[in-house]
C-alpha atoms as a PDB file:
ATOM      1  CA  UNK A   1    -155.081   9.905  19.037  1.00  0.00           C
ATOM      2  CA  UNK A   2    -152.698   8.393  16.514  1.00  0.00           C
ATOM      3  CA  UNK A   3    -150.994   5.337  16.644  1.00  0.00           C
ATOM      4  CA  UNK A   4    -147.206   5.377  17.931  1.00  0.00           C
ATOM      5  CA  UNK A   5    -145.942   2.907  15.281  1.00  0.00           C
ATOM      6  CA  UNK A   6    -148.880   2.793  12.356  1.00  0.00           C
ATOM      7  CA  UNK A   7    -148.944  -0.534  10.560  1.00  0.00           C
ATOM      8  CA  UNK A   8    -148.054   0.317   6.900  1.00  0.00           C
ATOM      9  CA  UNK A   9    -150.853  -0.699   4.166  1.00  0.00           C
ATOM     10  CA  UNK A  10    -151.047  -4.249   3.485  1.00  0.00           C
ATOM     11  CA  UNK A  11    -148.665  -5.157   6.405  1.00  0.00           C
ATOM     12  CA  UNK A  12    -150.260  -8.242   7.238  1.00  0.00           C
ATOM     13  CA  UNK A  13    -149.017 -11.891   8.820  1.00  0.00           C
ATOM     14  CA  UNK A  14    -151.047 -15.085  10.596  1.00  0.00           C
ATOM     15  CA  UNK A  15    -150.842 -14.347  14.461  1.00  0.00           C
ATOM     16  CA  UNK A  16    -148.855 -16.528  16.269  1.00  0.00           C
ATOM     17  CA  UNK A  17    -150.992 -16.809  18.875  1.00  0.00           C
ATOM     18  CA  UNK A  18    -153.790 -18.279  16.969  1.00  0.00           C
ATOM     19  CA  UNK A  19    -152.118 -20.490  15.497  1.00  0.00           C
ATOM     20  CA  UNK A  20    -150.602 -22.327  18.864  1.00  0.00           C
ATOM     21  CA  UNK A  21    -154.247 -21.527  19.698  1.00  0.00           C
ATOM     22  CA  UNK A  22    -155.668 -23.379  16.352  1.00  0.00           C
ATOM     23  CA  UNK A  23    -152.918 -26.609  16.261  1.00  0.00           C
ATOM     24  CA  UNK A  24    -153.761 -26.985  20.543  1.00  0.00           C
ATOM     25  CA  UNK A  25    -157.850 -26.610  20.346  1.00  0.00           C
ATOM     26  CA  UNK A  26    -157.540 -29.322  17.050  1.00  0.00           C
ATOM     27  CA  UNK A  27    -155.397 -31.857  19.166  1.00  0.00           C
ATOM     28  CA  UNK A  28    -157.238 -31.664  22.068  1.00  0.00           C
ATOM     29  CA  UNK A  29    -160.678 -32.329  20.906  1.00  0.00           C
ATOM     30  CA  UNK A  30    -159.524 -35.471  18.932  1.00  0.00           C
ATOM     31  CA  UNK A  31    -158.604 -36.463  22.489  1.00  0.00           C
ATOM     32  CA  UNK A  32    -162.116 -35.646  24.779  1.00  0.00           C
ATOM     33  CA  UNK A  33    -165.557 -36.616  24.283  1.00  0.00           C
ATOM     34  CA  UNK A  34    -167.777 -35.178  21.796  1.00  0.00           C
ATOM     35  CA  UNK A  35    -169.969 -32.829  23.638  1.00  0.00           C
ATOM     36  CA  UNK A  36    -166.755 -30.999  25.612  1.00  0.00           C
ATOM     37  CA  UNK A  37    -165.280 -30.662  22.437  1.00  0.00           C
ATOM     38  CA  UNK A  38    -167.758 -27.592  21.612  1.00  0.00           C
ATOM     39  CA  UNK A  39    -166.113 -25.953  24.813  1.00  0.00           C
ATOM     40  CA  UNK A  40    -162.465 -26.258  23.670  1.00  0.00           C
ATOM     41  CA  UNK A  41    -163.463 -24.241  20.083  1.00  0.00           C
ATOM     42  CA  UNK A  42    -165.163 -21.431  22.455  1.00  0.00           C
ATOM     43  CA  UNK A  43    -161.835 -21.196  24.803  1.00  0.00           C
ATOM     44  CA  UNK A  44    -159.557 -21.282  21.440  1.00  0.00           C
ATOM     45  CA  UNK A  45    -161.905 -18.911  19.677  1.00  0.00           C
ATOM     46  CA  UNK A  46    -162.141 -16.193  22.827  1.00  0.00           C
ATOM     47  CA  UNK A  47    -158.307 -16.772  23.587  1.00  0.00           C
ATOM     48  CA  UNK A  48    -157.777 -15.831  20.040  1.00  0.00           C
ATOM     49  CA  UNK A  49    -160.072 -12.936  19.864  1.00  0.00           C
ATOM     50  CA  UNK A  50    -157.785 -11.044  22.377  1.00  0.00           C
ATOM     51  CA  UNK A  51    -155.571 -10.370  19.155  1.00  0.00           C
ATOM     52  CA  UNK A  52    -158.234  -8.013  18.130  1.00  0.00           C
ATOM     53  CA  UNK A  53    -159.359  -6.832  21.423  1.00  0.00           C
ATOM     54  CA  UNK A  54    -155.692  -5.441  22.035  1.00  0.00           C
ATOM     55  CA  UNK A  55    -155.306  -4.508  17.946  1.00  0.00           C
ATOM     56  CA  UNK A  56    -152.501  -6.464  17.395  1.00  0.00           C
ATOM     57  CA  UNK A  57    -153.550  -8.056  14.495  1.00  0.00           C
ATOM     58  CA  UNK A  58    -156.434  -7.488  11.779  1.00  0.00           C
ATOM     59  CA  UNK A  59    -159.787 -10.028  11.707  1.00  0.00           C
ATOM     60  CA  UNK A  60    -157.654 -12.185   8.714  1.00  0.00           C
ATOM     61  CA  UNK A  61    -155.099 -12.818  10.903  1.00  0.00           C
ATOM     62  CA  UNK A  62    -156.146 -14.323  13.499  1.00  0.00           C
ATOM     63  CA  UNK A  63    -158.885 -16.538  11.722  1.00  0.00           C
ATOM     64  CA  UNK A  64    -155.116 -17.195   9.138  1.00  0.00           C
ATOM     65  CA  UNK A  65    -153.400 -18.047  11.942  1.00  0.00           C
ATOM     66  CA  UNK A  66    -156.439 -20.564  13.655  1.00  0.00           C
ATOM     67  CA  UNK A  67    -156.285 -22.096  10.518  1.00  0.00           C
ATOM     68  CA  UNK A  68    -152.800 -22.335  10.026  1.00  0.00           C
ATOM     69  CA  UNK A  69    -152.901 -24.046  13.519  1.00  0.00           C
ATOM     70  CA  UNK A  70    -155.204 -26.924  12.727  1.00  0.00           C
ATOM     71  CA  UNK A  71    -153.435 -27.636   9.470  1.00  0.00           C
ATOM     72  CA  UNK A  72    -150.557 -28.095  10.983  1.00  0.00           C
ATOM     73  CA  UNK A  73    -152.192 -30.261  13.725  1.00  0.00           C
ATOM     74  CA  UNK A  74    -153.557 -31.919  10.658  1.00  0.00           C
ATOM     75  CA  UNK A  75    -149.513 -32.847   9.187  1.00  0.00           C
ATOM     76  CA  UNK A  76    -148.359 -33.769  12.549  1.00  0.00           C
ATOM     77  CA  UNK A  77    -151.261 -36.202  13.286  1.00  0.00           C
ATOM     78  CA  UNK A  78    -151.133 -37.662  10.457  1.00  0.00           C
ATOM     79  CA  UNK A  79    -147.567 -38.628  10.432  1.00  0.00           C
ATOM     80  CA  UNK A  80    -146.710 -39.304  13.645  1.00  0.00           C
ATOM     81  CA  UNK A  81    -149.451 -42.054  13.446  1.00  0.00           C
ATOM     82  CA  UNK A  82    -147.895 -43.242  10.430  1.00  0.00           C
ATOM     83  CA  UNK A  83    -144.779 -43.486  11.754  1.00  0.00           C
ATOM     84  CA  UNK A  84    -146.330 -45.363  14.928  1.00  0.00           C
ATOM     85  CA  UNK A  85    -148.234 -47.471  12.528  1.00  0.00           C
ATOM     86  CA  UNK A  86    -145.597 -48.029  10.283  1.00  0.00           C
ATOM     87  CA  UNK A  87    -148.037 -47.943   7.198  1.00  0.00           C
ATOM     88  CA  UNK A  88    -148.331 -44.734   4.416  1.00  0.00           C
ATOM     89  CA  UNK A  89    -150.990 -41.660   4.782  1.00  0.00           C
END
């Protein structure tokens, strides 16, 4: 059966999902202990694989859009705490 709207060639973009995924699963285990932190990647990484299971978005986008996610994690962390700090990244 085909598709009712077929994604044209090279239509491609970061899910969304992953990346609120991506940025929440890299704040959170900054703020838990080591071990649990192992169990926050497997919830981010399954909650992200639903993209594919319902085909709404190709392999590279979802692991675009988990990494999109932690770098922005990564910009936010780091200057918020400069600002809190008051010092330079």
């Amino acid at each position: 059966m085909a598709e009712k709207f077929p994604k044209p060639p090279f239509d491609t973009h970061p899910s969304g999902h992953a990346v609120q995924v991506g940025a929440l699963a890299a704040a959170g285990s900054r703020m838990i202990a080591r071990p649990a932190r192992f169990f926050i990647w497997l919830v981010a990484l399954a909650l992200a694989s639903t993209r594919l299971a319902l085909l709404a978005h190709d392999l590279t986008d979802v692991v675009a859009g988990l990494l999109l996610g932690i770098a922005v994690d990564r910009v936010v962390s780091r200057t918020l705490s400069s600002l809190w700090t008051g010092s330079e990244c």
